[in-house]
PDB file of N, CA and C in Angstrom:
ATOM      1  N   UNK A   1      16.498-260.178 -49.584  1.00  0.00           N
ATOM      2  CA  UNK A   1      16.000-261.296 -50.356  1.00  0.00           C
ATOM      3  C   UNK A   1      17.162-262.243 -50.626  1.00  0.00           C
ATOM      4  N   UNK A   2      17.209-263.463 -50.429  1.00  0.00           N
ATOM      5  CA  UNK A   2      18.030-264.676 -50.142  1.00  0.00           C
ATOM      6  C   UNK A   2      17.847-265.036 -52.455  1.00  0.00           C
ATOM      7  N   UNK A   3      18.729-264.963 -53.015  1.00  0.00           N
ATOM      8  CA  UNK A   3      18.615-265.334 -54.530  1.00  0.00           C
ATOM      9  C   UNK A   3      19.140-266.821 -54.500  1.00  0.00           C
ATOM     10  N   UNK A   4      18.780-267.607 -54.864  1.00  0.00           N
ATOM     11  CA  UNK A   4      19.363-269.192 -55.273  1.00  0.00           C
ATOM     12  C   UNK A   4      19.019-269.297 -56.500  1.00  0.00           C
ATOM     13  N   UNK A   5      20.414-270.462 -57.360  1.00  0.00           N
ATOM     14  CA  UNK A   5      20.124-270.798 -58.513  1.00  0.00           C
ATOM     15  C   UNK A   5      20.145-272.777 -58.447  1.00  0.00           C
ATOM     16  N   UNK A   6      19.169-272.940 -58.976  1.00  0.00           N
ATOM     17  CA  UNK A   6      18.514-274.495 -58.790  1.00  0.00           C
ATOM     18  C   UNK A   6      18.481-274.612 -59.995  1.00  0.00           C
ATOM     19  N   UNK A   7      18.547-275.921 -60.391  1.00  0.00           N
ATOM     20  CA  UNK A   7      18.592-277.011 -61.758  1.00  0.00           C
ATOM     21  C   UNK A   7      17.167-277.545 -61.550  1.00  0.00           C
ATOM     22  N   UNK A   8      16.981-278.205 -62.885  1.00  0.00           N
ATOM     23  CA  UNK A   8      16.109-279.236 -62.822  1.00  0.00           C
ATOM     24  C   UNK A   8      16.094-280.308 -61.424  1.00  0.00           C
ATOM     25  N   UNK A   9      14.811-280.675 -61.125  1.00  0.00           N
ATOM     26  CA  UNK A   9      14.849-281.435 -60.321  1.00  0.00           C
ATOM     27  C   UNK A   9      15.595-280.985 -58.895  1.00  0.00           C
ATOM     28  N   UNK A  10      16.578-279.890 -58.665  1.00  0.00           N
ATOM     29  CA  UNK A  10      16.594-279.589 -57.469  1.00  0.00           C
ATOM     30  C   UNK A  10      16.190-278.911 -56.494  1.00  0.00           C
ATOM     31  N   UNK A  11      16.111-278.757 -55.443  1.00  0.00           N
ATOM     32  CA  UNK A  11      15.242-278.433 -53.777  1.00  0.00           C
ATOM     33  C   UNK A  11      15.906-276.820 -53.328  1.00  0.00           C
ATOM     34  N   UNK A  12      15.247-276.637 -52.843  1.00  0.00           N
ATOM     35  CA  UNK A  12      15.694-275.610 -51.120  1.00  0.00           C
ATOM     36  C   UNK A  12      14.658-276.000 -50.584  1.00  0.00           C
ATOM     37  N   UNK A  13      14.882-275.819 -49.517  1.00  0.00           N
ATOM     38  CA  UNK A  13      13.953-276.382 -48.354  1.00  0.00           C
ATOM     39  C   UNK A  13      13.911-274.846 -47.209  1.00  0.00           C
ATOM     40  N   UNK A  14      12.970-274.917 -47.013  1.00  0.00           N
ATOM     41  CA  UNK A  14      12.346-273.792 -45.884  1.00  0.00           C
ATOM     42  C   UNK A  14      11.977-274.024 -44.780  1.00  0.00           C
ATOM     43  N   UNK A  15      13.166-273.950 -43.637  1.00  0.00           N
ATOM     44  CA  UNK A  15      12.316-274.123 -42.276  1.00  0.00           C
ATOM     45  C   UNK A  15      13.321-276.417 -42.726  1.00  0.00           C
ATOM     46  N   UNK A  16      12.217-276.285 -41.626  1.00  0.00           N
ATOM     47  CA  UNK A  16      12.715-278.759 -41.493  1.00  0.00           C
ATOM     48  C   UNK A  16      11.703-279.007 -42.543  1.00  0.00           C
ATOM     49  N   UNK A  17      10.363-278.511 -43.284  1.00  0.00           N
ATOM     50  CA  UNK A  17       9.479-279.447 -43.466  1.00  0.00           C
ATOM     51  C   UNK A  17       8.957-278.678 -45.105  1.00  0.00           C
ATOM     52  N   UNK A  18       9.463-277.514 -45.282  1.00  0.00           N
ATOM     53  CA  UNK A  18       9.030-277.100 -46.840  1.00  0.00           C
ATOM     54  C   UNK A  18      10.090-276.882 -47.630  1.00  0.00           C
ATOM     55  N   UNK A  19       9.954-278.056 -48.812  1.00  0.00           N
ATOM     56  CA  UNK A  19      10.799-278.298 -50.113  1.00  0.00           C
ATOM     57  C   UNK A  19       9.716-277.664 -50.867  1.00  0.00           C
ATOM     58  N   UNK A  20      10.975-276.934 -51.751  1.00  0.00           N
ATOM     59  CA  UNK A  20      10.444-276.271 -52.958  1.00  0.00           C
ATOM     60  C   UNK A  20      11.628-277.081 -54.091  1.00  0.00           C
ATOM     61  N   UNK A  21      10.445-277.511 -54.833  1.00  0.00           N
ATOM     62  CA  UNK A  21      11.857-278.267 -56.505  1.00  0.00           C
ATOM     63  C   UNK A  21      11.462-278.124 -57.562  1.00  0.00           C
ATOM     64  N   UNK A  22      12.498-277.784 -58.145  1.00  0.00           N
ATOM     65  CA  UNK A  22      12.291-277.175 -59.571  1.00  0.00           C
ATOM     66  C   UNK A  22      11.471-278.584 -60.747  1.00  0.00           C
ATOM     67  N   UNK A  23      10.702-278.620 -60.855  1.00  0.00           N
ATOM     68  CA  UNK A  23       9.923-279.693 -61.960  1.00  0.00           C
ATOM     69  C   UNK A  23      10.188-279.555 -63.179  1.00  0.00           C
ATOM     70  N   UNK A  24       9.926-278.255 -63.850  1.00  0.00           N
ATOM     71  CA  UNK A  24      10.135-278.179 -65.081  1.00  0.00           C
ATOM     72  C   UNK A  24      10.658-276.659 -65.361  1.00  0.00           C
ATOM     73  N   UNK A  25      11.356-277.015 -66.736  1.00  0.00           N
ATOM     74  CA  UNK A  25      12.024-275.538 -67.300  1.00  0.00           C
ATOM     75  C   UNK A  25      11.711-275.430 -68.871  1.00  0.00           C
ATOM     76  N   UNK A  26      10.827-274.743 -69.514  1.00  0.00           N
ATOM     77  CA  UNK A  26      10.138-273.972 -70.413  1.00  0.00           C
ATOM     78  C   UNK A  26      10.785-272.853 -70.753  1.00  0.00           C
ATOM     79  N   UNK A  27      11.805-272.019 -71.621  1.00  0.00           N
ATOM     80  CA  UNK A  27      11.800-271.095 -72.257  1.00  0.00           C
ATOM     81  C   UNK A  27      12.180-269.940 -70.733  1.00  0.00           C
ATOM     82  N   UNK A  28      11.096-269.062 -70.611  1.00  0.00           N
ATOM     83  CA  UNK A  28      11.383-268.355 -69.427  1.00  0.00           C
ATOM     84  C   UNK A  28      10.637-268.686 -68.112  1.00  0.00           C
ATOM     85  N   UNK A  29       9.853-269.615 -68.138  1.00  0.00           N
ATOM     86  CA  UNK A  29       8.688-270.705 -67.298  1.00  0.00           C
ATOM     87  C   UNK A  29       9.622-271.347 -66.369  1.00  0.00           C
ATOM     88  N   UNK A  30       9.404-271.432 -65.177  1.00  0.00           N
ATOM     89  CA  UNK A  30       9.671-272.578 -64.345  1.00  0.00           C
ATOM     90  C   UNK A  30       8.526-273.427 -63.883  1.00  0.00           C
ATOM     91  N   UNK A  31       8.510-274.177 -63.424  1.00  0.00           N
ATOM     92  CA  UNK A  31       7.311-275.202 -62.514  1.00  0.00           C
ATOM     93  C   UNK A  31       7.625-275.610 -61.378  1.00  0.00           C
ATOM     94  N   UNK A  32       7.441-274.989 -60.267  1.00  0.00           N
ATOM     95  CA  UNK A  32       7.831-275.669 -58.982  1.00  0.00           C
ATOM     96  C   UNK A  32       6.970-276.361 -58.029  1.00  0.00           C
ATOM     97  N   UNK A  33       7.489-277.267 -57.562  1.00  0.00           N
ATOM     98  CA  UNK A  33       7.031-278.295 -56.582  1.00  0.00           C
ATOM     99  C   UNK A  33       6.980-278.160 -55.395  1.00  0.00           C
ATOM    100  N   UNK A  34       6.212-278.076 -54.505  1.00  0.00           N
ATOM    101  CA  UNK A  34       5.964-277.304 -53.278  1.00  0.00           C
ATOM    102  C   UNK A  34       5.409-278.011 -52.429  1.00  0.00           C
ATOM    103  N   UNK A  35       6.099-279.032 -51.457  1.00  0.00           N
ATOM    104  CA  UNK A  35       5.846-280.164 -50.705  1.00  0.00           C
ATOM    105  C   UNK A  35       5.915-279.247 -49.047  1.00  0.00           C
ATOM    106  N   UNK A  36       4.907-279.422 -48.352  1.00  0.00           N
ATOM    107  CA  UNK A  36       4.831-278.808 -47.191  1.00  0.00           C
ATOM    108  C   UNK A  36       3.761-279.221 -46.013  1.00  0.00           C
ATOM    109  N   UNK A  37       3.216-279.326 -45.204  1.00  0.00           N
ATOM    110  CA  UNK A  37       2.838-279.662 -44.244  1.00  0.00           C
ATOM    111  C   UNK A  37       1.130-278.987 -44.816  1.00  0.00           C
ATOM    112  N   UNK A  38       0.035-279.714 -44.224  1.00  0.00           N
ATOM    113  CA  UNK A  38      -1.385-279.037 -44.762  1.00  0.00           C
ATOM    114  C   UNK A  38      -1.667-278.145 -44.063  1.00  0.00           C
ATOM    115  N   UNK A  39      -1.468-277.542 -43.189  1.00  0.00           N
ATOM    116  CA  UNK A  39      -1.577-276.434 -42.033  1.00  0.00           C
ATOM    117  C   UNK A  39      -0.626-275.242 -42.216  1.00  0.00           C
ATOM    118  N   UNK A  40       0.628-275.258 -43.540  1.00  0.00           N
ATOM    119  CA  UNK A  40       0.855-273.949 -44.176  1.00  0.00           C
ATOM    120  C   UNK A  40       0.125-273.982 -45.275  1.00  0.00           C
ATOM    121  N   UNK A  41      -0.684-272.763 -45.434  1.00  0.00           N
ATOM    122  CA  UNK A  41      -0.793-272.131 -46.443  1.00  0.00           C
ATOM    123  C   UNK A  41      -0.161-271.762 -47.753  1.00  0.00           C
ATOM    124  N   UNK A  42      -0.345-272.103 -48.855  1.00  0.00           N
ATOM    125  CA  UNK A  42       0.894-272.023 -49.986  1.00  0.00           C
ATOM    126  C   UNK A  42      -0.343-271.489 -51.003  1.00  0.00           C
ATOM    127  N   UNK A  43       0.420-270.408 -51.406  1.00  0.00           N
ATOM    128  CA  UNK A  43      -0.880-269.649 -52.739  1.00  0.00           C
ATOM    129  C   UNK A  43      -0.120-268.867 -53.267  1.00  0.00           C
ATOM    130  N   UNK A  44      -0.270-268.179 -54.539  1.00  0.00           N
ATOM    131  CA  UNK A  44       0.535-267.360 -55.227  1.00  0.00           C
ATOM    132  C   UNK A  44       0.388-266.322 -54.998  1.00  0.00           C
ATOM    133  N   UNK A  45       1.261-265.167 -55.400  1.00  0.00           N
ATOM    134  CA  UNK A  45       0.957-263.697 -54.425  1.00  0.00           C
ATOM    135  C   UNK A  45      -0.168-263.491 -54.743  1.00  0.00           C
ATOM    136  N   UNK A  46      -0.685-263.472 -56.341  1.00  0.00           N
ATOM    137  CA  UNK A  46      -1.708-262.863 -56.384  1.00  0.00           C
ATOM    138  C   UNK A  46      -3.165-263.267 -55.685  1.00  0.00           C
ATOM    139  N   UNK A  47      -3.304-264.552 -55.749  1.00  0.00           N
ATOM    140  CA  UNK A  47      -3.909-265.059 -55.003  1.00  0.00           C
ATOM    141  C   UNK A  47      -4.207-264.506 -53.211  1.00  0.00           C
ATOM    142  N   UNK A  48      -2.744-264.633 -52.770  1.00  0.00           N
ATOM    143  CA  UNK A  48      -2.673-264.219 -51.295  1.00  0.00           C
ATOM    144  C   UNK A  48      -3.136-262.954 -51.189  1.00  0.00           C
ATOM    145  N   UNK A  49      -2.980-262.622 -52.214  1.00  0.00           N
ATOM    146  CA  UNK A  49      -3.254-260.994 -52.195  1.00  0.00           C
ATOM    147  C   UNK A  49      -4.611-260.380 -52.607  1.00  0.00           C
ATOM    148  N   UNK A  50      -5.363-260.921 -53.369  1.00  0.00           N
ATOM    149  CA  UNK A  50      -6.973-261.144 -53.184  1.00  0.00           C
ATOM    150  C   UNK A  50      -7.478-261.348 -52.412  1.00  0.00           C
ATOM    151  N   UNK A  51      -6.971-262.742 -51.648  1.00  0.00           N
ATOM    152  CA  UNK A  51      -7.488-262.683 -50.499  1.00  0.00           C
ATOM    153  C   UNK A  51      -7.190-261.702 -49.122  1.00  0.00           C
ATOM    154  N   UNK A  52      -6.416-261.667 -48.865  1.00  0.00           N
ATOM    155  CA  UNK A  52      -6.172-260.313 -47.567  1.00  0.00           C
ATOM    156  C   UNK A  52      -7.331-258.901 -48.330  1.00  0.00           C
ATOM    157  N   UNK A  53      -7.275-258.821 -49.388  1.00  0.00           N
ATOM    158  CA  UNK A  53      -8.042-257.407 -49.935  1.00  0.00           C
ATOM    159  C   UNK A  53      -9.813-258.088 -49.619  1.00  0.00           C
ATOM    160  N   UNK A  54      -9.905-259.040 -49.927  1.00  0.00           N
ATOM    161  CA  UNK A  54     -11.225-259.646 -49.329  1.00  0.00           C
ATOM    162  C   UNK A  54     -11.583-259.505 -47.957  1.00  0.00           C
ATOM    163  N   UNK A  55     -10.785-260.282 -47.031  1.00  0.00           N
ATOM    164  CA  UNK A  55     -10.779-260.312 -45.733  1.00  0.00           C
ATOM    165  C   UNK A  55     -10.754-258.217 -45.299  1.00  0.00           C
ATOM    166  N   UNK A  56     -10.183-257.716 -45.760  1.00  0.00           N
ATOM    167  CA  UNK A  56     -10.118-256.252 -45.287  1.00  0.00           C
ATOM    168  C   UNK A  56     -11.624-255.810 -45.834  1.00  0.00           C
ATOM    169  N   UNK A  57     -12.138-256.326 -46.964  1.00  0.00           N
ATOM    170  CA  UNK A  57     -13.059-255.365 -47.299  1.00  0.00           C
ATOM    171  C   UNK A  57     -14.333-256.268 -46.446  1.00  0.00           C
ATOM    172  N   UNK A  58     -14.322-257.511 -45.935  1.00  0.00           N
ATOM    173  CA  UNK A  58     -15.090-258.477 -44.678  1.00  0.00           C
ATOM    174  C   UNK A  58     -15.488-257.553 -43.140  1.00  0.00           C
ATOM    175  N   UNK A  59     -14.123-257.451 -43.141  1.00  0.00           N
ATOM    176  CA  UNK A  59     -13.937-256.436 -41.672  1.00  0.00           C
ATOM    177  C   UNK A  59     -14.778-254.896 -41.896  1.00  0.00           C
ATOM    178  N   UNK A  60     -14.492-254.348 -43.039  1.00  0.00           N
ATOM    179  CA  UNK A  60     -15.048-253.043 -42.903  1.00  0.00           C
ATOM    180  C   UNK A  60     -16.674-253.318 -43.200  1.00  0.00           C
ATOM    181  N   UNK A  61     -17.175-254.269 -43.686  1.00  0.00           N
ATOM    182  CA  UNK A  61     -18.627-254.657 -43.871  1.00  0.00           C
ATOM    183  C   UNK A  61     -19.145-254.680 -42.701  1.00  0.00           C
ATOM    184  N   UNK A  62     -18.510-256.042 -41.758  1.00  0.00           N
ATOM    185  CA  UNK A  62     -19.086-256.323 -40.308  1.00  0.00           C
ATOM    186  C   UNK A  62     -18.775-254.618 -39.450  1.00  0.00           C
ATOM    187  N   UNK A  63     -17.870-253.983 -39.653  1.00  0.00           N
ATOM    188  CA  UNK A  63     -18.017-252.880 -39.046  1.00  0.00           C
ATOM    189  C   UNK A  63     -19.227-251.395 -38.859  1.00  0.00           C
ATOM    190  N   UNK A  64     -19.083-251.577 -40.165  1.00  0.00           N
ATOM    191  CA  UNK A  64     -20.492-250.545 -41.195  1.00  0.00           C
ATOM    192  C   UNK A  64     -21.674-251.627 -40.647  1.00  0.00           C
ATOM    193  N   UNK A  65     -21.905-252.843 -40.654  1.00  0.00           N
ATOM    194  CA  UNK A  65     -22.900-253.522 -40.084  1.00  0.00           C
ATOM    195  C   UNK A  65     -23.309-253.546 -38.419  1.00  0.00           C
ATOM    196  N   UNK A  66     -22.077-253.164 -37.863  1.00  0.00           N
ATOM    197  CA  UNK A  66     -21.983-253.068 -36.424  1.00  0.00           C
ATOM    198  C   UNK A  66     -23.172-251.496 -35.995  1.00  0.00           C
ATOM    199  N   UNK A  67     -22.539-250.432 -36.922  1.00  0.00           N
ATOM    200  CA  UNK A  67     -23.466-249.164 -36.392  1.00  0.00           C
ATOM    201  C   UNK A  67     -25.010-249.162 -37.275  1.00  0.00           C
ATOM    202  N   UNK A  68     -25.076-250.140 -38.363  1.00  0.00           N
ATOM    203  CA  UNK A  68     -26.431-250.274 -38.332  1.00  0.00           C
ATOM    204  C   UNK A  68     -27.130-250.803 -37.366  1.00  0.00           C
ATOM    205  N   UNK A  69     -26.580-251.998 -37.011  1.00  0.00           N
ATOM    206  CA  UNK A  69     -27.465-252.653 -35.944  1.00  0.00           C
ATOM    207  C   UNK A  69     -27.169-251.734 -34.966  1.00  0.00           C
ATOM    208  N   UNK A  70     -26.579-251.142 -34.307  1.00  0.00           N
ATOM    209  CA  UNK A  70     -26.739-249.780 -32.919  1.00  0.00           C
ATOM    210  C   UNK A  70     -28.162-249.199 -33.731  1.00  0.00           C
ATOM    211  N   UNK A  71     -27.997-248.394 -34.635  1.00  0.00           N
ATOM    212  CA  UNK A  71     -28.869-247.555 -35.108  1.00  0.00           C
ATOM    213  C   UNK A  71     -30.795-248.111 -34.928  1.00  0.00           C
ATOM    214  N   UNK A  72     -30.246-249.349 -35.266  1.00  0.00           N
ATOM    215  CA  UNK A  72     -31.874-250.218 -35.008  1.00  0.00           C
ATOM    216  C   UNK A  72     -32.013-250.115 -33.913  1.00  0.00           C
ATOM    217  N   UNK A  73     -30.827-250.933 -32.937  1.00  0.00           N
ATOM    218  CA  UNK A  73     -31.898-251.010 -31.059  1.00  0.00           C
ATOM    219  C   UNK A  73     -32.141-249.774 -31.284  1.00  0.00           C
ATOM    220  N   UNK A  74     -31.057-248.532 -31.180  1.00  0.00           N
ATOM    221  CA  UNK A  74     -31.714-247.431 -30.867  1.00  0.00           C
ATOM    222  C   UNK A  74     -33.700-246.458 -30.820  1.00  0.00           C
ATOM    223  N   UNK A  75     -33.890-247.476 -32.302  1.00  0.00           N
ATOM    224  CA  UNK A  75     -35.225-246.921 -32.976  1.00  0.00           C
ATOM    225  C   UNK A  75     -36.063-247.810 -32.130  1.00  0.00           C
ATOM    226  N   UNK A  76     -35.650-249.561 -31.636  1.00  0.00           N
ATOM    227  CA  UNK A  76     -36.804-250.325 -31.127  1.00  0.00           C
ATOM    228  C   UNK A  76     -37.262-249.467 -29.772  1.00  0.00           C
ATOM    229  N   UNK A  77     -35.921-249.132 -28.851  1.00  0.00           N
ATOM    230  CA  UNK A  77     -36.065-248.600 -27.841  1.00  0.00           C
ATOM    231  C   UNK A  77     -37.217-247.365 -27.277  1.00  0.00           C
TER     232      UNK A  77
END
């Protein structure tokens, strides 16, 4: 893990095209600014992380849905 210490108002940048800048400083709060291209994705872990647990529990649905529908032709047949 790469640690940086940033001020108000200053950047790191990720990659040529994602700035991250510090906006505001609150007590133990930061606020960051997250300027990036619309085709990355930017979400908070927890967020990111709901979603992948969504998408996994998507896949095992259409799967469990896959041997019902076998189970049907089987019965039309």
């Amino acid at each position: 893990m790469l640690v940086l210490t940033r001020k108000l108002n200053e950047s790191i940048m990720i990659g040529d095209e994602v700035e991250i800048t510090v906006i505001d400083i609150k007590g133990d709060s930061i606020k960051l600014g997250i300027d990036a291209p619309k085709d990355i994705k930017v979400h908070r872990k927890e967020i990111f992380l709901a979603i992948q647990r969504e998408n996994i529990d998507a896949a095992k649905a259409s799967i469990e849905r896959i041997g019902d529908i076998g189970g049907i032709l089987k019965k039309k047949k």
